[in-house]
C-alpha atoms as a PDB file:
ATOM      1  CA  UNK A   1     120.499 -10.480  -8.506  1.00  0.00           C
ATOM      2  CA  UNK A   2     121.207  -6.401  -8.499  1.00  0.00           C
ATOM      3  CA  UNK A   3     119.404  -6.317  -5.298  1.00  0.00           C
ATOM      4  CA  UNK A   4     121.505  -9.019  -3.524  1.00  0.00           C
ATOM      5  CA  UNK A   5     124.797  -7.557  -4.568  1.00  0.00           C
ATOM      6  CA  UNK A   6     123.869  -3.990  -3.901  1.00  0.00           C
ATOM      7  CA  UNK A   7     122.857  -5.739  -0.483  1.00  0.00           C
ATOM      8  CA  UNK A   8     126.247  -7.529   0.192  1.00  0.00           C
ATOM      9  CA  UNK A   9     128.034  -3.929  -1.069  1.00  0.00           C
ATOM     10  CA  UNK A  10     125.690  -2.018   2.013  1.00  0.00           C
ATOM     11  CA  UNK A  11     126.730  -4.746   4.660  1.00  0.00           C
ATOM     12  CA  UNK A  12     130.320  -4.978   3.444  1.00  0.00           C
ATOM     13  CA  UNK A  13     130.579  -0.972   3.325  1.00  0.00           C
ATOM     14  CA  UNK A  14     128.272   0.189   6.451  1.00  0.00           C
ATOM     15  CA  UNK A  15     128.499  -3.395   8.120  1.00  0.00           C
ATOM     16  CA  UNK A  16     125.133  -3.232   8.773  1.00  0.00           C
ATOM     17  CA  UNK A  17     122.998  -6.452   9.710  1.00  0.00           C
ATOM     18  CA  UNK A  18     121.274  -7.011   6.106  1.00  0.00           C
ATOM     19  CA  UNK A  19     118.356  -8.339   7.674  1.00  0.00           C
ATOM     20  CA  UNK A  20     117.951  -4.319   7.956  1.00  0.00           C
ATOM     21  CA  UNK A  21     117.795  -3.959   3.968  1.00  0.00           C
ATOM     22  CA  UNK A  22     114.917  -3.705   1.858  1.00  0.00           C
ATOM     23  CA  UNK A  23     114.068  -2.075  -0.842  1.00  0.00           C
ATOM     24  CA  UNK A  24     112.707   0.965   0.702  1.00  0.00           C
ATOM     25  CA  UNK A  25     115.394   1.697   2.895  1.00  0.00           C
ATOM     26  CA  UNK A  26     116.913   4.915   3.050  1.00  0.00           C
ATOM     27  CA  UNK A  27     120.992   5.626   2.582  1.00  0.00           C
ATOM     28  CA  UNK A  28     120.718   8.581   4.648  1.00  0.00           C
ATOM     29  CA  UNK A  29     118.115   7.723   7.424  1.00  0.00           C
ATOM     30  CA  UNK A  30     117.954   4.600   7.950  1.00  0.00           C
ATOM     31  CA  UNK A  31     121.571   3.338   7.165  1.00  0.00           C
ATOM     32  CA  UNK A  32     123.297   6.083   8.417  1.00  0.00           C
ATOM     33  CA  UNK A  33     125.754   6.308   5.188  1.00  0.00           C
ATOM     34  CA  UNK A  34     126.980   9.525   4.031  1.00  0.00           C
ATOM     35  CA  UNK A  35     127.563  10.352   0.381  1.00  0.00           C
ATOM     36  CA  UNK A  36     131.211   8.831   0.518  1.00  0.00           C
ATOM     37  CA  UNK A  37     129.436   5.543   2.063  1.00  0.00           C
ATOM     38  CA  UNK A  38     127.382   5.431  -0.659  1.00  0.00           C
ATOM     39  CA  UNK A  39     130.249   6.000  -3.882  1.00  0.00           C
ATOM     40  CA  UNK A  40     131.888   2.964  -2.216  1.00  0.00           C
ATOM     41  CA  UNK A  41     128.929   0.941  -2.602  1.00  0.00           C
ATOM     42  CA  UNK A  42     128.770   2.185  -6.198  1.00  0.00           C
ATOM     43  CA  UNK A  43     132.186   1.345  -7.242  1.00  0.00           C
ATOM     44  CA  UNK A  44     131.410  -2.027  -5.416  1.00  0.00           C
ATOM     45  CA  UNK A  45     128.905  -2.376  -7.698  1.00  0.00           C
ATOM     46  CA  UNK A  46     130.234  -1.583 -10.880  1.00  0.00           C
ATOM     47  CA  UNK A  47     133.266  -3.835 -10.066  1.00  0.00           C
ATOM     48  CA  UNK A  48     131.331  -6.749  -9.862  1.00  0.00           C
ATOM     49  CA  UNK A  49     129.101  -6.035 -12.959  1.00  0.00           C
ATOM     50  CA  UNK A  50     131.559  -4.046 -14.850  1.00  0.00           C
ATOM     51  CA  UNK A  51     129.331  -1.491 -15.162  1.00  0.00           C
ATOM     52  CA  UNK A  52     129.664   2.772 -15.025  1.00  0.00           C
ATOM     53  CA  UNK A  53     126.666   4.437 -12.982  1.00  0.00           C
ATOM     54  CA  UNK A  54     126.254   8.474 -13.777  1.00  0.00           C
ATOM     55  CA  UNK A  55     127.452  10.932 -11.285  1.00  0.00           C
ATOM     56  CA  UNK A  56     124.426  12.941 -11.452  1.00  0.00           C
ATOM     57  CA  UNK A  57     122.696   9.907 -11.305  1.00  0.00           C
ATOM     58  CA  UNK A  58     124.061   8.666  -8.257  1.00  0.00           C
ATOM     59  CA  UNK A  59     123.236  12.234  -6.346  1.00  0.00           C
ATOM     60  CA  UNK A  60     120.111  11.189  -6.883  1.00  0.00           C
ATOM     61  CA  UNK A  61     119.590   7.794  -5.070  1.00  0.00           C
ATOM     62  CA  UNK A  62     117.862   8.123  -1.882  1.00  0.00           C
ATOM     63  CA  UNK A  63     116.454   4.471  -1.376  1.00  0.00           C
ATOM     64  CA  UNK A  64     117.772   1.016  -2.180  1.00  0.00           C
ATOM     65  CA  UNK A  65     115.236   0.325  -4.829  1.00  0.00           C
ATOM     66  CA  UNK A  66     115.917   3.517  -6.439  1.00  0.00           C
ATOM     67  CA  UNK A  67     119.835   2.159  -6.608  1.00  0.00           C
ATOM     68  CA  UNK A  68     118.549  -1.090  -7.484  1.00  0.00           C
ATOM     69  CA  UNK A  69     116.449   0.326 -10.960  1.00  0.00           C
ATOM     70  CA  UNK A  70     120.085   2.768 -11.552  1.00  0.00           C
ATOM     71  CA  UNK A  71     121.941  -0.803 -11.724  1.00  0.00           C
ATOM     72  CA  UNK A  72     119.279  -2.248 -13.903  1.00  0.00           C
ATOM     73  CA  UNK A  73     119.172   0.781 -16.226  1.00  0.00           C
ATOM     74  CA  UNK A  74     123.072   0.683 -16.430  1.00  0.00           C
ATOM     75  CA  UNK A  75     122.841  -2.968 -17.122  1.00  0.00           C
ATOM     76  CA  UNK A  76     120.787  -2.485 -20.413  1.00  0.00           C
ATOM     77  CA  UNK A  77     123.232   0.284 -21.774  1.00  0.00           C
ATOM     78  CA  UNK A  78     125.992  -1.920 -21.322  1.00  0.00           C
ATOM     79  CA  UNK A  79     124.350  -4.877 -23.120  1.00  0.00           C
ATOM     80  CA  UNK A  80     124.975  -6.848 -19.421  1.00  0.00           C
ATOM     81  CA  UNK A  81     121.411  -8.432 -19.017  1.00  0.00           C
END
């Protein structure tokens, strides 16, 4: 589920083809997004599960798995699973 939203958020944002996503693809190099690309996929994402991600956190992300296991993770705190 966190992986097909974060999905629709990178083809809605970057309107890339998601046939392109995976779970090892890069923001950076092999989505072309820059960091503002990627903190409006975030608050895409916490929209839709009412979540918050951490700043810090969100510097961090390089991959889509890697944003995929931050969602997760915020999911638990919030008592969403």
């Amino acid at each position: 589920m966190e992986f097909d939203l974060l999905k629709d958020a990178i083809v809605d944002v970057l309107k890339v083809y998601p046939g392109e996503i995976n779970e090892n693809t890069t923001f950076l190099g092999d989505l072309g997004a820059d960091s503002l690309d990627v903190y409006q996929i975030v608050i895409y994402v916490e929209d839709e599960l009412n979540i918050s991600l951490d700043v810090e956190d969100i510097k961090k992300i390089s991959t889509v798995g890697e944003a995929v296991e931050l969602i997760r993770k915020a999911e638990g705190k919030n008592g969403n699973k």
